[in-house]
Structure formats: structure tokens, C-alpha cells
Protein backbone atom coordinates (compact mmCIF):
# COMPACT_ATOMS: atom_id res chain seq x y z
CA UNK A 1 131.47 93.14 67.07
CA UNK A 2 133.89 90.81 65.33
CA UNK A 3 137.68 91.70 64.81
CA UNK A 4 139.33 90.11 61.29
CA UNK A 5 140.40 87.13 63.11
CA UNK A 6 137.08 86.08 63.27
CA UNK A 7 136.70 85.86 59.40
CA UNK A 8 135.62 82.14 58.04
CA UNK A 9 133.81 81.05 55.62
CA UNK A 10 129.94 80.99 56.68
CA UNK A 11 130.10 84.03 58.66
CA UNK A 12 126.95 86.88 58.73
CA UNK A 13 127.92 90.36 59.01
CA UNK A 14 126.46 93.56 58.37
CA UNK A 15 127.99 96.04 55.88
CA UNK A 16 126.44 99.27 54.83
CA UNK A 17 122.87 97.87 56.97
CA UNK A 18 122.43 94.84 55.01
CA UNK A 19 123.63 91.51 55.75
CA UNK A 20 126.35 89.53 54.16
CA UNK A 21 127.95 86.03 54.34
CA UNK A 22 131.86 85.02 53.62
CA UNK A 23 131.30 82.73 50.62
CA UNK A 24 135.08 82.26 49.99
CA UNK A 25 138.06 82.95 52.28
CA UNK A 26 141.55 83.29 52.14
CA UNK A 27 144.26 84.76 54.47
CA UNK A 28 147.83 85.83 53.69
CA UNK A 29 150.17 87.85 56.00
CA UNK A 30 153.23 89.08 54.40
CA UNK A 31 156.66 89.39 54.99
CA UNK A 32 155.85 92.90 56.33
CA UNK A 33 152.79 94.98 57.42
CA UNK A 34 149.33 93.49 58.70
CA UNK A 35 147.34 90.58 58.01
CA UNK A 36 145.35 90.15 55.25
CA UNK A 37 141.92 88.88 55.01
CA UNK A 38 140.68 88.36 50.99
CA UNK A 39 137.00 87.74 51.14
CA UNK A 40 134.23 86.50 48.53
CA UNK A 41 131.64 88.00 49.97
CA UNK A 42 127.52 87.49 49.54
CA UNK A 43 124.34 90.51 49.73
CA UNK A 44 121.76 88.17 51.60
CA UNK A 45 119.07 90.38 50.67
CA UNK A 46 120.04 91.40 46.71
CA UNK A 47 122.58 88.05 46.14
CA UNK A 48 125.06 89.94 44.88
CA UNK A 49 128.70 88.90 44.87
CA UNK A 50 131.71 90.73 45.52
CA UNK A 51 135.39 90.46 46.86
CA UNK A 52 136.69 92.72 49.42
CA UNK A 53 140.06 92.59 51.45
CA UNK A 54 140.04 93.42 55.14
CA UNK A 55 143.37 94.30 57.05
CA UNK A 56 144.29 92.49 60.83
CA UNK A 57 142.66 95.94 62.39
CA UNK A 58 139.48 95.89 61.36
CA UNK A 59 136.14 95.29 63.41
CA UNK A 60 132.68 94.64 62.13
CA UNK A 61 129.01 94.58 63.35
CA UNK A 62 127.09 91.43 63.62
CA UNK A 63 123.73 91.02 61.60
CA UNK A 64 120.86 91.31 63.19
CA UNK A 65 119.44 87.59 61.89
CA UNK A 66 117.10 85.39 63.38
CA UNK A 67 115.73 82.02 62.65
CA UNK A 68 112.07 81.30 63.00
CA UNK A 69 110.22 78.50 62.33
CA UNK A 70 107.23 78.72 60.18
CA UNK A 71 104.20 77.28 58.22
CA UNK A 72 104.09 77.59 54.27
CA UNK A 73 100.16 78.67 54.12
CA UNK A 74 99.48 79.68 50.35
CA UNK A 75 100.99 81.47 47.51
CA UNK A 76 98.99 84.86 46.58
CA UNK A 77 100.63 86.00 42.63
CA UNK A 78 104.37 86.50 43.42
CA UNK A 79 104.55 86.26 47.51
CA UNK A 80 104.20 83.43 49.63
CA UNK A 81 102.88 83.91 52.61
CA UNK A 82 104.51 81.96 56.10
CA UNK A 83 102.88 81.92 59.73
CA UNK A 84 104.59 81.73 62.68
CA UNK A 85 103.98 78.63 64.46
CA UNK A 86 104.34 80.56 67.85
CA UNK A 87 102.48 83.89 67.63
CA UNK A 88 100.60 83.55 64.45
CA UNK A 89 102.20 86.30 62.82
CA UNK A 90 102.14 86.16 58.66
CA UNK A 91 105.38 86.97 57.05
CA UNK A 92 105.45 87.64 53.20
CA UNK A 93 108.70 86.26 50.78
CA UNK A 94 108.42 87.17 46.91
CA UNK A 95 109.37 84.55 44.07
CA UNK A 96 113.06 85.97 44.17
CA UNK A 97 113.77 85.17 48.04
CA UNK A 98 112.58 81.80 47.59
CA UNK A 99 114.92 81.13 44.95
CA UNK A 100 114.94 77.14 43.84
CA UNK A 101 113.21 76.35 47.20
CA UNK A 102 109.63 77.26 45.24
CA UNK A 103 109.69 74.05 43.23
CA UNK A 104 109.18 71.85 46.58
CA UNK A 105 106.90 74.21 48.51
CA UNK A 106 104.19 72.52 49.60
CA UNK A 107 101.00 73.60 51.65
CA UNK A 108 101.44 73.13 55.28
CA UNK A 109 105.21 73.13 55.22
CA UNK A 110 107.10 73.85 58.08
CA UNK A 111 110.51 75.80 57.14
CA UNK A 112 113.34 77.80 58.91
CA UNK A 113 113.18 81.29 58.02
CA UNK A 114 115.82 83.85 58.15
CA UNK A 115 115.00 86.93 59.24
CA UNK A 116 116.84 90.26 59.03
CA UNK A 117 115.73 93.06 61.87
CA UNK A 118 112.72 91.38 61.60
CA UNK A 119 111.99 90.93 57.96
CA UNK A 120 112.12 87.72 56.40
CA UNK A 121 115.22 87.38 53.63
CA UNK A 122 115.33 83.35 52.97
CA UNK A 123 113.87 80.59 53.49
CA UNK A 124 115.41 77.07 54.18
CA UNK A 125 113.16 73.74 53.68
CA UNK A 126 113.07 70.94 55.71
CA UNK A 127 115.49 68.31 54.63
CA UNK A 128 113.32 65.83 53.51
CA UNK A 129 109.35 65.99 52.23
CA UNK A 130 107.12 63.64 51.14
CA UNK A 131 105.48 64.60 47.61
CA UNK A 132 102.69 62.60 45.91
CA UNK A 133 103.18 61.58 42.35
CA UNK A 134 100.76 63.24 40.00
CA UNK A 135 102.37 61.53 36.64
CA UNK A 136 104.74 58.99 35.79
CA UNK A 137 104.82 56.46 32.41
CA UNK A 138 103.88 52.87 33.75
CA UNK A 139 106.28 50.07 34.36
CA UNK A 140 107.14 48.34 31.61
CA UNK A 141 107.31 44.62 32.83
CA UNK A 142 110.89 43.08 32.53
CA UNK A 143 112.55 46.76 32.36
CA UNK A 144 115.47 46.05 35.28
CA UNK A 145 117.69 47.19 34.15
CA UNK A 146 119.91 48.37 36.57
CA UNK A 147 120.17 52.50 37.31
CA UNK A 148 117.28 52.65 34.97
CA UNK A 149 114.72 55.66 36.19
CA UNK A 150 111.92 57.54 34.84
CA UNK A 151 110.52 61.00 35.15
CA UNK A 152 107.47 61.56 37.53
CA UNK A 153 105.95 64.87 38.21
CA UNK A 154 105.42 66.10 41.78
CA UNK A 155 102.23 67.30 43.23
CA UNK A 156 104.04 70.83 43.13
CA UNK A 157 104.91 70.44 39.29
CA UNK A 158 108.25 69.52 40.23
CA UNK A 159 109.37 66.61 37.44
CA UNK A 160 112.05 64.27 39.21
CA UNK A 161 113.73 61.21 38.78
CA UNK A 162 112.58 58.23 39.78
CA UNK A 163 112.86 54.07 39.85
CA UNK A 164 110.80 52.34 37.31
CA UNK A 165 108.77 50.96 40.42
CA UNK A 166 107.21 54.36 41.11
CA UNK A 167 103.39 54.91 39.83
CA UNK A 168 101.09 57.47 39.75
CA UNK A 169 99.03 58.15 43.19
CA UNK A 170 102.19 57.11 45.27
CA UNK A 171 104.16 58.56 48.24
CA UNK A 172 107.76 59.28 47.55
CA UNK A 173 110.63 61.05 49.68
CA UNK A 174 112.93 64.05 48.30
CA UNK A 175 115.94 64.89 49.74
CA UNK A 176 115.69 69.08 49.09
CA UNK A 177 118.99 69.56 49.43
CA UNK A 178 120.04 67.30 46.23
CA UNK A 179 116.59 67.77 45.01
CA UNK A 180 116.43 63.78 44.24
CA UNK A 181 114.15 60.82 44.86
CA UNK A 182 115.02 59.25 48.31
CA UNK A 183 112.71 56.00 49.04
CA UNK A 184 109.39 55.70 48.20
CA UNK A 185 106.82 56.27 51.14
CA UNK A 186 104.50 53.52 52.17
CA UNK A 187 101.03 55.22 53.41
């Protein structure tokens, strides 16, 4: 259980059985009376947002999460279907639960998902992957100038910007947290 004092920002609770994180935070304690705990709070199952104020007294249940670590194996309509490295298990996320993170899904990916009493509710991507360009305009020789870049589309149909060096056929590194081009990857 956690007491109010525990409230921060990134904390995973359970309210009504479903989980929630503290997306904002602020604490005031009055002249008089008890504490008060003014939360912006976040469904991690629906996404819905919501503000709720908690008093110094008040004691809540921890989520039942767990992170796994999986393989991205293939996309069947709208769910994606994950195996667990360690027990082979196959887990099943629709398009909403993958959110942005479906743009740099790639086959064979191995990514950190969250599960709640035992059902998966997000996914989280590896840092950094290495994509191979599918289409990019060719360099135009003596075009240096400097901060120039180019669109090139991604092997998943993902179109990113990249340096005027970058052809078609190449390796290149995205960061998926910024979703930008990173370094290009020698093979």
C-alpha cells in the first residue's frame, strides 16, 4: 500500500482495478487541516486524464504491473502479436495500445512490455533501431548546405528526416524516443 506521502510524479497505482500513473503533481498544506495532494492523473489502460485531490490520510493499492521483455513477431489486421523471449508465450496489443510506437515496429523487435495482472497494456521500444531506407531523392552534388536534410522513407513506411548523404538501400539509426535520424549505419 502507499500512504499520500508517497505521491510523485511517475507513480502506478490502482484505482477502481485499473492502473493509473501521476502525470502532474502538486502539494499544498494549509494554514489549517491536512495535507493536500492535487494530482493529474493517467487510465493506463483507456488514456484518459483526470485530476483528483487526495488528503494526508489516505492509502492506496499498488498496481499489479510487470515488465517483460518480448519479440515483435507479426501484425495480424489490428493486433500485433509479441512472444516472450523466456517461455514462448504470445501476447496480443491492438493498434490503440501501441499508440505512436507502430510507426517503428519492426519484425524481430525486442521491446519492454507492460503488463497489467498479466495482460499486456503498453509497449515501450528499444531506444534506438536500425531501419533500412526504402526511398529517398538523390544527392544533388554541391548541395552543403549546412542543416540541409531530406525526407527518406523507412522500411516500416515511416518518412523521416535525414542528411543529404543518405541513399536508398542504406542503414540508418533512429532514436525512438525523438523519433529522428541518429547516424547512419555502416553494414
Amino acid at each position: 500500500m502507499y500512504l499520500a506521502s508517497d505521491l510523485r510524479k511517475g507513480l502506478k497505482f490502482e484505482i477502481d482495478g485499473e492502473p493509473h500513473i501521476i502525470i502532474g503533481f502538486e502539494f499544498k498544506k494549509p494554514g489549517k487541516g491536512q495535507s493536500l495532494y492535487k494530482c493529474k492523473l493517467k487510465n493506463m489502460i483507456t488514456g484518459a486524464k483526470f485530476e483528483r485531490t487526495y488528503r494526508s490520510g489516505d492509502k492506496f493499492k499498488r498496481a499489479d504491473l510487470e515488465e517483460q521483455e518480448m519479440e515483435y513477431l507479426y501484425a495480424d489486421k489490428d493486433s500485433y502479436c509479441f512472444m516472450n523471449t523466456s517461455n514462448y508465450e504470445q501476447y496480443f496489443l491492438v493498434k490503440d495500445q501501441l499508440g505512436d510506437s507502430m510507426d517503428l515496429l519492426k519484425d524481430n523487435t525486442v521491446c519492454t512490455i507492460l503488463l497489467f495482472n498479466g495482460q499486456p497494456i503498453d509497449v515501450t521500444l528499444p531506444n534506438f533501431i536500425n531501419f533500412k531506407v526504402i526511398k529517398s531523392d538523390p544527392w544533388a552534388k554541391g548541395d552543403t548546405a549546412t542543416g540541409s536534410t531530406k525526407p527518406a522513407t523507412l522500411e516500416t513506411g515511416f518518412e523521416v528526416q535525414v542528411p543529404p548523404f543518405i541513399e536508398e538501400g542504406q542503414l540508418v539509426k533512429i532514436d525512438t524516443r525523438t523519433r529522428e535520424y541518429v547516424e547512419r549505419v555502416n553494414e
